[in-house]
Protein backbone atom coordinates (compact mmCIF):
# COMPACT_ATOMS: atom_id res chain seq x y z
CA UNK A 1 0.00 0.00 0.00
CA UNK A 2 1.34 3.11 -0.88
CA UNK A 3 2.68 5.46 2.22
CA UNK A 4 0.68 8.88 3.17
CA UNK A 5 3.25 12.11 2.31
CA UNK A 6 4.43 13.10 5.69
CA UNK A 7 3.28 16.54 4.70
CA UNK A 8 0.03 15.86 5.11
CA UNK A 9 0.33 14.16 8.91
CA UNK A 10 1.96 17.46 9.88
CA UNK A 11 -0.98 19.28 11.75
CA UNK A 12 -1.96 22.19 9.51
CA UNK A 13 0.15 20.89 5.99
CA UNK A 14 -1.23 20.39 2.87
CA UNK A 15 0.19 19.18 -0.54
CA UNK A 16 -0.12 22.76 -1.65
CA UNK A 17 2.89 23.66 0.90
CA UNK A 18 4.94 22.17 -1.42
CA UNK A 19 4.03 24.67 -4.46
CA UNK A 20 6.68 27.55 -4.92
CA UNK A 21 3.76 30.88 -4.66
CA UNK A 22 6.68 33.69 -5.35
CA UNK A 23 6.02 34.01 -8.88
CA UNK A 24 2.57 32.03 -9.20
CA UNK A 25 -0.21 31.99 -6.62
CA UNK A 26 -0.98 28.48 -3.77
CA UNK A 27 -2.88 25.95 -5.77
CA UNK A 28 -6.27 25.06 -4.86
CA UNK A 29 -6.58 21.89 -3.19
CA UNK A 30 -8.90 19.16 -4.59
CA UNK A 31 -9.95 15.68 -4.78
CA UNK A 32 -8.54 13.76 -8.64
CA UNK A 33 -11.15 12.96 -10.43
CA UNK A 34 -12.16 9.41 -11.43
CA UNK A 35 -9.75 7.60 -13.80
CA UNK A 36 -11.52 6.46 -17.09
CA UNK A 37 -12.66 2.97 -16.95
CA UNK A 38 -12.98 2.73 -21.03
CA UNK A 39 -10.23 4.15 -22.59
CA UNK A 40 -11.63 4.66 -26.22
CA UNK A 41 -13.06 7.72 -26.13
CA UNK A 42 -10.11 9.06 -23.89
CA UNK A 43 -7.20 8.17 -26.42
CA UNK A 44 -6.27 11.59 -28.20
CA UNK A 45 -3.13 13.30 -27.24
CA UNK A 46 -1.00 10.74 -28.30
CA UNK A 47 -2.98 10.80 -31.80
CA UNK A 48 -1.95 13.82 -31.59
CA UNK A 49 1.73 13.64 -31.08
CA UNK A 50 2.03 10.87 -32.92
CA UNK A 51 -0.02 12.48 -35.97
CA UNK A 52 2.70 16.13 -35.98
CA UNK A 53 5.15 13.88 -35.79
CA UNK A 54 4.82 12.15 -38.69
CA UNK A 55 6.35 14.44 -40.33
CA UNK A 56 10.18 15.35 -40.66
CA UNK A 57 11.48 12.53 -39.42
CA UNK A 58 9.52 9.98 -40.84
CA UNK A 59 8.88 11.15 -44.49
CA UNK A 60 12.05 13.67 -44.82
CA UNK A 61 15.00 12.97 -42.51
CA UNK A 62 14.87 8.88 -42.07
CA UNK A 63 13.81 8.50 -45.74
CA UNK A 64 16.45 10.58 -46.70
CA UNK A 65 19.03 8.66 -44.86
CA UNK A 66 17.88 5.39 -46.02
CA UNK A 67 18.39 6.64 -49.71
CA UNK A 68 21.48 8.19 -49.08
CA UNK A 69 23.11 5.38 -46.30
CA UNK A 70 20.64 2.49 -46.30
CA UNK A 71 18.97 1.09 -42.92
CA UNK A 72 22.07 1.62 -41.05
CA UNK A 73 20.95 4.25 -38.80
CA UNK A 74 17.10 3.45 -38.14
CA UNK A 75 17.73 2.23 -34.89
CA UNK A 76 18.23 5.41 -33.75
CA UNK A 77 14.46 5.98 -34.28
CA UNK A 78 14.04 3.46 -31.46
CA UNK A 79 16.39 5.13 -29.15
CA UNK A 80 14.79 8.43 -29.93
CA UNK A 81 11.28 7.34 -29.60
CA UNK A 82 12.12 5.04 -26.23
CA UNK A 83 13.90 7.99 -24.53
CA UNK A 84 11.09 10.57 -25.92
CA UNK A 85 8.40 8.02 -24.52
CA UNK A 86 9.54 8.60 -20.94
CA UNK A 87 9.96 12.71 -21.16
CA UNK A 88 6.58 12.56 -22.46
CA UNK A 89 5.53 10.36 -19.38
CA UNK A 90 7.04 12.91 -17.20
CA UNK A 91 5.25 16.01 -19.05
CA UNK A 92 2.13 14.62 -18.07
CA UNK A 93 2.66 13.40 -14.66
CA UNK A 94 3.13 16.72 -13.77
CA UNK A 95 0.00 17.82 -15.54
CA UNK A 96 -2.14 14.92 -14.39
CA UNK A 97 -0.99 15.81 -10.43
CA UNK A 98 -1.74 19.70 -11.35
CA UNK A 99 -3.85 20.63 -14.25
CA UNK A 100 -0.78 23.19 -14.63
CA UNK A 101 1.76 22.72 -17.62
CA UNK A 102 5.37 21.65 -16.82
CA UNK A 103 6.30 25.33 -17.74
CA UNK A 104 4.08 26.50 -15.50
CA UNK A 105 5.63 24.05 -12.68
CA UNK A 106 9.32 25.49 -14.09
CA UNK A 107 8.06 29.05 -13.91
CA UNK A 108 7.19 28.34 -10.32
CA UNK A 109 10.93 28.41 -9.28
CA UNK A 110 12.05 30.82 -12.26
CA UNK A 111 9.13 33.03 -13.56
CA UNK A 112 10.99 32.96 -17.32
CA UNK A 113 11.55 29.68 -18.01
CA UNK A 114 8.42 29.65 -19.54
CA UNK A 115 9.35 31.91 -21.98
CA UNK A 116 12.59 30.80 -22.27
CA UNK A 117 10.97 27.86 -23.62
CA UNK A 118 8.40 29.44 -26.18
CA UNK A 119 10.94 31.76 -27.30
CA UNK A 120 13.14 28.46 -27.96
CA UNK A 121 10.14 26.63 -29.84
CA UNK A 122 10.02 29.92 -32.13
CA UNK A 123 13.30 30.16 -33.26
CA UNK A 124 13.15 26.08 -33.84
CA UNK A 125 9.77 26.62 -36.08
CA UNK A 126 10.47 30.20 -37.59
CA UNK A 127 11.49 27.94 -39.98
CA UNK A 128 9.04 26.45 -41.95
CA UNK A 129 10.58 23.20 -43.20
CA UNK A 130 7.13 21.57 -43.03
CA UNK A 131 5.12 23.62 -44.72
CA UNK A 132 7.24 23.61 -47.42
CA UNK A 133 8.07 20.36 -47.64
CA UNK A 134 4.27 19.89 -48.07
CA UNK A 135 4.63 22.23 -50.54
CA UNK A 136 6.91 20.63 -52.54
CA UNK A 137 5.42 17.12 -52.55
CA UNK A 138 2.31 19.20 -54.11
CA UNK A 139 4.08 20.45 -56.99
CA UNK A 140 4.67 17.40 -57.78
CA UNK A 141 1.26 16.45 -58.09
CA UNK A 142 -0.12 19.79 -59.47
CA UNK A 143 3.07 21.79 -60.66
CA UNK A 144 3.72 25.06 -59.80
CA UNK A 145 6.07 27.26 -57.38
CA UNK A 146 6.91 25.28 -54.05
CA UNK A 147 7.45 28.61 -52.36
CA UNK A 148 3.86 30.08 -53.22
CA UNK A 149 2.08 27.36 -52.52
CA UNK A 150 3.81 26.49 -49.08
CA UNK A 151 2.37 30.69 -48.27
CA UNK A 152 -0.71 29.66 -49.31
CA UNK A 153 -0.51 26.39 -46.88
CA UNK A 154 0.42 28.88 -44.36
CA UNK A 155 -2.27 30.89 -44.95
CA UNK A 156 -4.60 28.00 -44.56
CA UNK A 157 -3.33 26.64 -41.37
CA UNK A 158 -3.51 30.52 -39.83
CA UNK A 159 -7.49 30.51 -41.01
CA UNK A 160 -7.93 26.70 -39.67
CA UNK A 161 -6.42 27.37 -35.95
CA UNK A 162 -8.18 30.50 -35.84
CA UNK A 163 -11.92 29.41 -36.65
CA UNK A 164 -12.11 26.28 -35.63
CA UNK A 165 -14.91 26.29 -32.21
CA UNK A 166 -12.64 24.69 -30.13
CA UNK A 167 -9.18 24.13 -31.58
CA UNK A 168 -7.92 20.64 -29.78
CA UNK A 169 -10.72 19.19 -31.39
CA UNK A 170 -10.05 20.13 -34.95
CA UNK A 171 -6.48 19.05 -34.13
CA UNK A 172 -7.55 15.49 -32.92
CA UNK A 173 -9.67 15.15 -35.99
CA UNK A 174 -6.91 16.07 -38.29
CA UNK A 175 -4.28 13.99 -37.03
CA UNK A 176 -6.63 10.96 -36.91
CA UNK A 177 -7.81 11.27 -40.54
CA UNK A 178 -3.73 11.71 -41.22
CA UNK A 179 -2.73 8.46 -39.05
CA UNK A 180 -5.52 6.60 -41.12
CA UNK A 181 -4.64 8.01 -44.61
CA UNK A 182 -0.77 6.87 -43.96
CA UNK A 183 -2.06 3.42 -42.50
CA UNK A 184 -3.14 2.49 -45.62
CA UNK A 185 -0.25 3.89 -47.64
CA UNK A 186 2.35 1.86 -45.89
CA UNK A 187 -0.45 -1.07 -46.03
CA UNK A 188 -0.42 -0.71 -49.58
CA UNK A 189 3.30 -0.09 -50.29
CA UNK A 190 4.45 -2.82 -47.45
CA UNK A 191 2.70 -5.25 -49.63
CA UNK A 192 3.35 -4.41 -53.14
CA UNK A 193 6.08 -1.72 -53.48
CA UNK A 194 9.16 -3.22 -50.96
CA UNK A 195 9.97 -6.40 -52.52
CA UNK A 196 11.52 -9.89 -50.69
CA UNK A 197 15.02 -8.72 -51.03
CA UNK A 198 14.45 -5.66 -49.50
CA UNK A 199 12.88 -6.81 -46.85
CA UNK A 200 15.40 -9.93 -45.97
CA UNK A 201 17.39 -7.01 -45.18
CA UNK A 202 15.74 -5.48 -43.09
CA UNK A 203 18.57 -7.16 -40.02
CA UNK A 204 20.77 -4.72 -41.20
CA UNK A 205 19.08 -2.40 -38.95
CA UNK A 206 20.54 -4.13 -36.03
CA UNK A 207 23.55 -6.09 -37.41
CA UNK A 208 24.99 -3.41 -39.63
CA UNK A 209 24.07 -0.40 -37.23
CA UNK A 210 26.21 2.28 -37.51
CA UNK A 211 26.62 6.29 -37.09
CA UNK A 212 26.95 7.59 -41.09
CA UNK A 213 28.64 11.64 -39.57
CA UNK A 214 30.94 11.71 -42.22
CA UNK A 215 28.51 11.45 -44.88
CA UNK A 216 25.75 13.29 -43.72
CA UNK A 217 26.64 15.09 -40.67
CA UNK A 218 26.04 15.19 -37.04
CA UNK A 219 23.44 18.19 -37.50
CA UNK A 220 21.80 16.29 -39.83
CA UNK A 221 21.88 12.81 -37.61
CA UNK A 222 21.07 15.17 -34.55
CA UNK A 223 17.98 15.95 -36.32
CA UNK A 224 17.00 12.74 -36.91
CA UNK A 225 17.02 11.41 -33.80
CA UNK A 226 15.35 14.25 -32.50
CA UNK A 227 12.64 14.37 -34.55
CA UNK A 228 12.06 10.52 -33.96
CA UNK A 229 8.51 11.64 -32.97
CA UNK A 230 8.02 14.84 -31.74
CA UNK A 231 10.88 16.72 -29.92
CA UNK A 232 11.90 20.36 -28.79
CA UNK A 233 8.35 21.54 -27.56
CA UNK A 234 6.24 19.41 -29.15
CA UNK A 235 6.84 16.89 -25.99
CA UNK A 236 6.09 20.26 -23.65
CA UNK A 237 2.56 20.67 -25.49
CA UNK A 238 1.88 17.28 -24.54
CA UNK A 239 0.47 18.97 -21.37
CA UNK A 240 -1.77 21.09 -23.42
CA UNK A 241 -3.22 18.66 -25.27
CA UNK A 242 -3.67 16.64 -21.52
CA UNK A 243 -5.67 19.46 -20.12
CA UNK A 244 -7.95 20.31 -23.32
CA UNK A 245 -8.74 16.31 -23.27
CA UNK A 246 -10.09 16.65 -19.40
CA UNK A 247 -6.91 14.01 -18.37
CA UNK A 248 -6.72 14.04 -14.58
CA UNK A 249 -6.80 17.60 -12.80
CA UNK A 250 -6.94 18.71 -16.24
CA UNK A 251 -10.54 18.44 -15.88
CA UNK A 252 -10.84 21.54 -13.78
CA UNK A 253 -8.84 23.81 -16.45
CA UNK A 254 -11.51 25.07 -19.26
CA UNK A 255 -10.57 24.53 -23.04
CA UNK A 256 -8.99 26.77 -25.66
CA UNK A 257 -11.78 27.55 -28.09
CA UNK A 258 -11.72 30.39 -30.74
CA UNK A 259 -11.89 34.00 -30.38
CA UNK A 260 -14.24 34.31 -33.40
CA UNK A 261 -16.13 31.10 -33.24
CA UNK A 262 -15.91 29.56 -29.93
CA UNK A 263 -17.54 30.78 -26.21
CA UNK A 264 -14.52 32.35 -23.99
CA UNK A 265 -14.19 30.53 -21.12
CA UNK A 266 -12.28 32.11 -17.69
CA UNK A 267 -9.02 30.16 -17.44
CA UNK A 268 -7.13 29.92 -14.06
CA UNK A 269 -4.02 31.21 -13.58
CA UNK A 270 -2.51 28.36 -11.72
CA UNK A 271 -3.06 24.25 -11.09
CA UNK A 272 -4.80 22.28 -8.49
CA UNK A 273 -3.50 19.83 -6.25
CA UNK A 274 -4.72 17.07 -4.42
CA UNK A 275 -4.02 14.95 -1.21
CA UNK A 276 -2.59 11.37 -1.25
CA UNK A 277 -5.31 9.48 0.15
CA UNK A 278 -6.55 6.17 -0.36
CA UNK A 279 -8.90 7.16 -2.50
CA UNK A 280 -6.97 9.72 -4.63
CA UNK A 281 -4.17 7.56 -5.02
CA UNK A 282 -6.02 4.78 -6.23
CA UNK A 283 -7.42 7.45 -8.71
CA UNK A 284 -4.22 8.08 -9.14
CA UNK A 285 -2.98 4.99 -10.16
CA UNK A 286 -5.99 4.34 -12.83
CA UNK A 287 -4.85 7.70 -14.83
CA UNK A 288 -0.72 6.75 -14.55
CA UNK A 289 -2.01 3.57 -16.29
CA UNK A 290 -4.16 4.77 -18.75
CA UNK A 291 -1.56 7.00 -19.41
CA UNK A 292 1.32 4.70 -20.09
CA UNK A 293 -0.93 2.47 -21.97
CA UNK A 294 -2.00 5.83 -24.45
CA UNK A 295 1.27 6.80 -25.07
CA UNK A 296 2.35 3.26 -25.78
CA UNK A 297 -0.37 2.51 -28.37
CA UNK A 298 -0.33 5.62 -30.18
CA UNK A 299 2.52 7.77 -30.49
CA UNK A 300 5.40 4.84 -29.86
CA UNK A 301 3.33 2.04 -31.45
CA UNK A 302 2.08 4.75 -34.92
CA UNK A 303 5.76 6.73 -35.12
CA UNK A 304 8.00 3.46 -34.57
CA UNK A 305 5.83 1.63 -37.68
CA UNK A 306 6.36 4.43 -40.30
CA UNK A 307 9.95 5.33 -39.84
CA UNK A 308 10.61 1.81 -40.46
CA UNK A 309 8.15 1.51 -43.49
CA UNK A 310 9.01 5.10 -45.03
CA UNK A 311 12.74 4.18 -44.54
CA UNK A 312 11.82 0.34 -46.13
CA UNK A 313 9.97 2.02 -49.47
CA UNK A 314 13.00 4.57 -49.74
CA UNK A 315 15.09 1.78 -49.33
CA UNK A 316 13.80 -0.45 -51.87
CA UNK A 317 13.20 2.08 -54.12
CA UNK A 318 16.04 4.44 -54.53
CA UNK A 319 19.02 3.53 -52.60
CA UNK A 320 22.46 3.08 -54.43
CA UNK A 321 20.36 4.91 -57.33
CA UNK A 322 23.16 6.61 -59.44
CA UNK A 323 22.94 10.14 -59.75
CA UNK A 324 20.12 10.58 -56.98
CA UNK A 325 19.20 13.88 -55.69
CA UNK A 326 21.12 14.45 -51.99
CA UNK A 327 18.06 17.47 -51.23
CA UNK A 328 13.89 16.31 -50.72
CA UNK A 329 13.64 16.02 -54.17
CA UNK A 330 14.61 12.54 -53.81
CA UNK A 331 10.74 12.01 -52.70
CA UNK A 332 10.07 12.86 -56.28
CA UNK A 333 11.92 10.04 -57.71
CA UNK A 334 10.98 7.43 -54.99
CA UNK A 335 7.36 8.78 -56.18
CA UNK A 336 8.11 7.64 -60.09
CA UNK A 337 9.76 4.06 -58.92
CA UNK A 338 6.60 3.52 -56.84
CA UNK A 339 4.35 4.42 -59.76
CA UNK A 340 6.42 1.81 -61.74
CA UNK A 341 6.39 -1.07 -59.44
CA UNK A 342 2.39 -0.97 -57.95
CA UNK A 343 0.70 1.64 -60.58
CA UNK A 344 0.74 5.06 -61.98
CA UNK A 345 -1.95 5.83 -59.53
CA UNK A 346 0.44 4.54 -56.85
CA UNK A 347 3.07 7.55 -57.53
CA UNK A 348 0.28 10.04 -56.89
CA UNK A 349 -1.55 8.46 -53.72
CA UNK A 350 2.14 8.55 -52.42
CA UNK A 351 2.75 12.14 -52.96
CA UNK A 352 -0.31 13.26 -52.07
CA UNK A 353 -0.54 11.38 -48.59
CA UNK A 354 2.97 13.05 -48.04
CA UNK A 355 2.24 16.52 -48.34
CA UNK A 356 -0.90 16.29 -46.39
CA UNK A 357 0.88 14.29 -43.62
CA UNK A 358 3.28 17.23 -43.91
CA UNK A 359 0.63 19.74 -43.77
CA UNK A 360 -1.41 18.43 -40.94
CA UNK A 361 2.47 18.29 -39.42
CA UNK A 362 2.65 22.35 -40.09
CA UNK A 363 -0.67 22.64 -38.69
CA UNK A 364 0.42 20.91 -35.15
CA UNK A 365 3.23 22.68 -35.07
CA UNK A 366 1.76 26.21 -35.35
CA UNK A 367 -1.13 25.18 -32.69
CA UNK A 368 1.43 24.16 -30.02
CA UNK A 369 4.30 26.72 -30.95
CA UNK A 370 1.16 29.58 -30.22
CA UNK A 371 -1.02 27.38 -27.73
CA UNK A 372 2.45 27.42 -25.54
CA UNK A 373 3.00 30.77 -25.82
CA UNK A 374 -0.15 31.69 -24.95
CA UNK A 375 -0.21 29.89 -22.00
CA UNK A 376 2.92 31.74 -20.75
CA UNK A 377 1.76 34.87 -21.16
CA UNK A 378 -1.17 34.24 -19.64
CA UNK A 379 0.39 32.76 -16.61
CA UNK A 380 3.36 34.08 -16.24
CA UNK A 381 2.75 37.91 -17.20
CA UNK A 382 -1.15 38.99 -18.30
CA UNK A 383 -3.43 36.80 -15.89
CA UNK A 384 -6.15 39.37 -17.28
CA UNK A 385 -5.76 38.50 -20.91
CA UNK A 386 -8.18 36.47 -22.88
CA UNK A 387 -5.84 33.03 -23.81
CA UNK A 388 -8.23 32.52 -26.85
CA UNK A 389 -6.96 35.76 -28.20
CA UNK A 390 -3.34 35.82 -27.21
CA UNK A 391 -3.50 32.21 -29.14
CA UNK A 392 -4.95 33.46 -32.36
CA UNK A 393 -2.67 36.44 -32.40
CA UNK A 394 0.13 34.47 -32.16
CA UNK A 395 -1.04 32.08 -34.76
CA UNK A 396 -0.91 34.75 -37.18
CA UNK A 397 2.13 35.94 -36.20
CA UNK A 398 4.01 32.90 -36.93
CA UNK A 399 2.34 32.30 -40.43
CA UNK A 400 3.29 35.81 -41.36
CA UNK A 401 6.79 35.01 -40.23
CA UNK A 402 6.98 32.03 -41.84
CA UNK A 403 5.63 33.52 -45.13
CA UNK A 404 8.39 36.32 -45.08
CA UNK A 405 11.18 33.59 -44.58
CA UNK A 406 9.70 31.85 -47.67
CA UNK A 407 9.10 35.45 -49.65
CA UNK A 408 12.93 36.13 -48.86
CA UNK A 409 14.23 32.62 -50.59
CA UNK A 410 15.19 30.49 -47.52
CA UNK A 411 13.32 27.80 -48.86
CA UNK A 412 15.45 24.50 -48.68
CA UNK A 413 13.23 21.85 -46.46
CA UNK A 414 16.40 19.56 -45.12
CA UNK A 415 18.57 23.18 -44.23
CA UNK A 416 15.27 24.20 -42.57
CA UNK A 417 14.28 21.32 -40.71
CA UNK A 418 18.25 20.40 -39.35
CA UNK A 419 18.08 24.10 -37.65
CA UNK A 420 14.66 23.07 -36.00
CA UNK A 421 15.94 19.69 -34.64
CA UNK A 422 18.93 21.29 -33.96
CA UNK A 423 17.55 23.39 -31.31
CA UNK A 424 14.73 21.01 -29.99
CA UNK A 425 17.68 19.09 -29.31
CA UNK A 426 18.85 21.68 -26.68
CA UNK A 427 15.59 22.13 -25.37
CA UNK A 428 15.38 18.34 -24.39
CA UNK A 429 18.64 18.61 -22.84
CA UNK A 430 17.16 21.44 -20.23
CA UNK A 431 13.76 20.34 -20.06
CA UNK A 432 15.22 17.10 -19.21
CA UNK A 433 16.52 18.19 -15.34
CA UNK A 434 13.58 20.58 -14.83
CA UNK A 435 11.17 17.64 -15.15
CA UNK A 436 12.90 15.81 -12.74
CA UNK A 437 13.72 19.36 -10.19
CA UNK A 438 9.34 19.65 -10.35
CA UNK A 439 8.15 16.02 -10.48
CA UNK A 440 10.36 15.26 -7.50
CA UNK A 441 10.16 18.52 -5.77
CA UNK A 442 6.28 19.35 -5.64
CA UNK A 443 4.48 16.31 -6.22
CA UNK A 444 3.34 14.70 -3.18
CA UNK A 445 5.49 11.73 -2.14
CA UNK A 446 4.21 8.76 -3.40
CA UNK A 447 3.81 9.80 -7.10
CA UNK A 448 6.99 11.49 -7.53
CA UNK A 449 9.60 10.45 -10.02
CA UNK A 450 12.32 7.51 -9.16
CA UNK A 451 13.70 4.16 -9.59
CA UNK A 452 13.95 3.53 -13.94
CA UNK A 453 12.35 6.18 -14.83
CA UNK A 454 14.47 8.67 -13.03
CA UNK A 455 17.20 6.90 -14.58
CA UNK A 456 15.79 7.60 -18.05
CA UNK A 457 15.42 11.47 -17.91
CA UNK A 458 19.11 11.63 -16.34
CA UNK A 459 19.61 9.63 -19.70
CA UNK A 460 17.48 11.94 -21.78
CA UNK A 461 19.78 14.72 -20.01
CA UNK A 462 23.17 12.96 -21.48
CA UNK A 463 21.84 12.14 -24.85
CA UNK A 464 20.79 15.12 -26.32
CA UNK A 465 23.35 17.20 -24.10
CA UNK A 466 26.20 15.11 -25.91
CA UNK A 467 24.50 15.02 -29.20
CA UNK A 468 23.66 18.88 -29.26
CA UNK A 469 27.19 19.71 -28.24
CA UNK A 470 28.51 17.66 -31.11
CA UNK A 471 26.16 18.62 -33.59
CA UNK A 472 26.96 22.43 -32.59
CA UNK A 473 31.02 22.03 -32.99
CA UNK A 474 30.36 20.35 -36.17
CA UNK A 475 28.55 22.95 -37.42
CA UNK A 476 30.69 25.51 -36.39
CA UNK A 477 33.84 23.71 -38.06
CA UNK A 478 32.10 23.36 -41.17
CA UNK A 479 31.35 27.11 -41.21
CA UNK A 480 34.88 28.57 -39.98
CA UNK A 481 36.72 25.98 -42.11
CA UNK A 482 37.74 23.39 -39.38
């Protein structure tokens, strides 16, 4: 039976002691509501995750290795997503025990960290790698200038976020339509586009694995590995996402809905907490699970399954290829090779279920970059402001970023996407130890972090410390000549 924090025998104490109030106010102290007992209709944020990202990494970056390398370096998708798996775990622990976002829990000992954090996630998607790579895969299809259409995908996504009644739900729909419409690609291509002999060596994954810097780069292999699922703040967001789905103390925090469309709704400026009593911890223990279980199924299970298959067709398809494109358009002639082998209407299924897993990608990424800016703002500095609107503006402001970098010729998707992974890989390195500093520090006792998984974040901490360190002195030797 799990032990009573000693807090709460103290005569007087409460779990809310434990809350740092300098820079946010004492939490309100309440019972956890029920865990679900059905888990259907509760499965979403991991959809969600899993559905932005599908994106990068799994139909730019891991492809592109494959082509370029062979399967040599998938099993860093595995590392990636395992270690990624266990920050997300972490994210929401705090958010399930709170209803507050981890920034809001790292804001309680620093009040920037929050926006230390958003203004990070900015500069990583400033860049709008994405968007254009959706682009790109549509010109394909329907010809015309990658760089105008990926302003016009902007422009969509900006008009999407904006009207949609209440925006996680237009997310969750998106991102499930997405999952299915790639589900049946790789169905479809497993079966008829990546033949025996490709597939007999598929062991080379784990018998020939191997660390390809010299040809590609650490940047590039930083990236990668990064992106094997969602990185930099996408794994932050996760809280978000938590809280708009009702998941734990979440329930008590209203939803993000439209300014135009949607009723505003008074949001709190700080969490909830509750005591560790029988009854809440048994609560407790029915959400942990769920919550295990969710991110297991959905984003590990969905991201693991289409690395491997987008890195198979790629495989099969264009590696050793003489004279083969070393930039995205490589997805162009894995497109014509997959016409060839299953059917013309093959090439263009393929292209067009890559640019709209790209777009829905773009889409995610705009929500969260805005939804967690929002939320600092509105925590951390206006507790007056309407979150709806401070979201939408936000929104907008990143699509008309985006557009100028695009207007201004920056418009190569690998370049683009490298600097985003590039610096969600130093976000996960300092994320990392504030997840464990707040999930060991506030939390009552017997649902803090330890054992394994405290292991795995001090991990997390080491692996993308090391590999953003190296990635960075690469970079700078390539660009001051060694």
């Amino acid at each position: 039976m799990a032990q009573t924090d000693p807090r709460s025998a103290r005569p007087g104490s409460s779990v809310a002691d434990a809350f740092p109030t300098r820079h946010h106010p004492r939490p309100e102290v309440r019972d956890l509501p029920a865990a679900p007992t059905s888990y259907r209709k509760y499965v979403g944020p991991g959809i969600i995750a899993a559905g932005v990202g599908l994106s990068s990494g799994e139909f730019v970056l891991y492809p592109y290795i494959a082509s370029q390398v062979g399967l040599v370096f998938v099993w860093a998708a595995v590392v990636g997503l395992v270690t990624q798996f266990f920050l997300n775990l972490e994210v929401e622990r705090y958010t399930l025990a709170t209803g507050e976002t981890a920034l809001t829990g790292f804001s309680r000992y620093w009040r920037h960290w929050g926006v230390v954090f958003a203004l990070l996630t900015y500069f990583a998607n400033l860049w709008p790698g994405w968007a254009i790579s959706s682009a790109t895969l549509l010109s394909y299809l329907f010809g015309g200038e990658p760089r105008y259409i990926g302003i016009g995908l902007l422009l969509l996504i900006g008009a999407i976020l904006t009207l949609a009644p209440v925006v996680y739900v237009a997310m969750e729909r998106a991102q499930k339509l997405k999952v299915a419409a790639v589900a049946l690609l790789f169905l479809v291509g497993g079966i008829f586009a990546v033949g025996a002999a490709a597939w007999s060596d598929a062991p080379q994954i784990v018998t020939e694995a191997t660390i390809p810097a010299q040809e590609l780069g650490f940047a590039l292999l930083l990236g990668a590995l990064a992106f094997a699922g969602g990185g930099g703040g996408q794994n932050l967001v996760q809280a978000n996402w938590m809280r708009d789905k009702g998941f734990g103390m979440g329930a008590y925090v209203p939803r993000l809905v439209s300014p135009i469309t949607g009723q505003p709704e008074a949001v709190p400026s700080t969490g909830y907490a509750f005591e560790p009593t029988k009854e809440n911890l048994e609560r407790w223990r029915g959400w942990w699970r769920f919550a295990n279980v969710e991110q297991l199924s959905t984003f590990v299970l969905i991201t693991f399954l289409t690395i491997l298959f987008t890195s198979m067709l790629a495989y099969s398809t264009v590696f050793g290829r003489e004279g083969l494109a070393s930039d995205v358009s490589f997805i162009q002639t894995e497109g014509q090779v997959l016409g060839e082998r299953v059917g013309p209407w093959f090439q263009y299924f393929f292209w067009f279920v890559g640019a709209f897993a790209l777009f829905s990608a773009a889409l995610g990424i705009v929500d969260y970059t805005s939804r967690m800016a929002a939320d600092v703002i509105k925590t951390s500095y206006r507790r007056d402001a309407n979150e709806s609107r401070v979201y939408a503006r936000l929104v907008w402001g990143l699509v008309a970023i985006g557009i100028g970098v695009l207007a201004v010729g920056f418009d190569q998707p690998i370049v683009l996407l490298v600097i985003s992974a590039v610096v969600g890989g130093f976000m996960m390195f300092i994320y990392s130890g504030l997840l464990i500093l707040v999930n060991r520090r506030i939390l009552p006792g017997p649902i803090r972090i330890r054992g394994f998984r405290l292991a795995m974040m001090v991990w997390s901490i080491l692996l993308f410390g090391t590999l953003f360190f190296v990635a960075a002195q690469a970079q700078l030797e390539t660009l001051f000549g060694g």
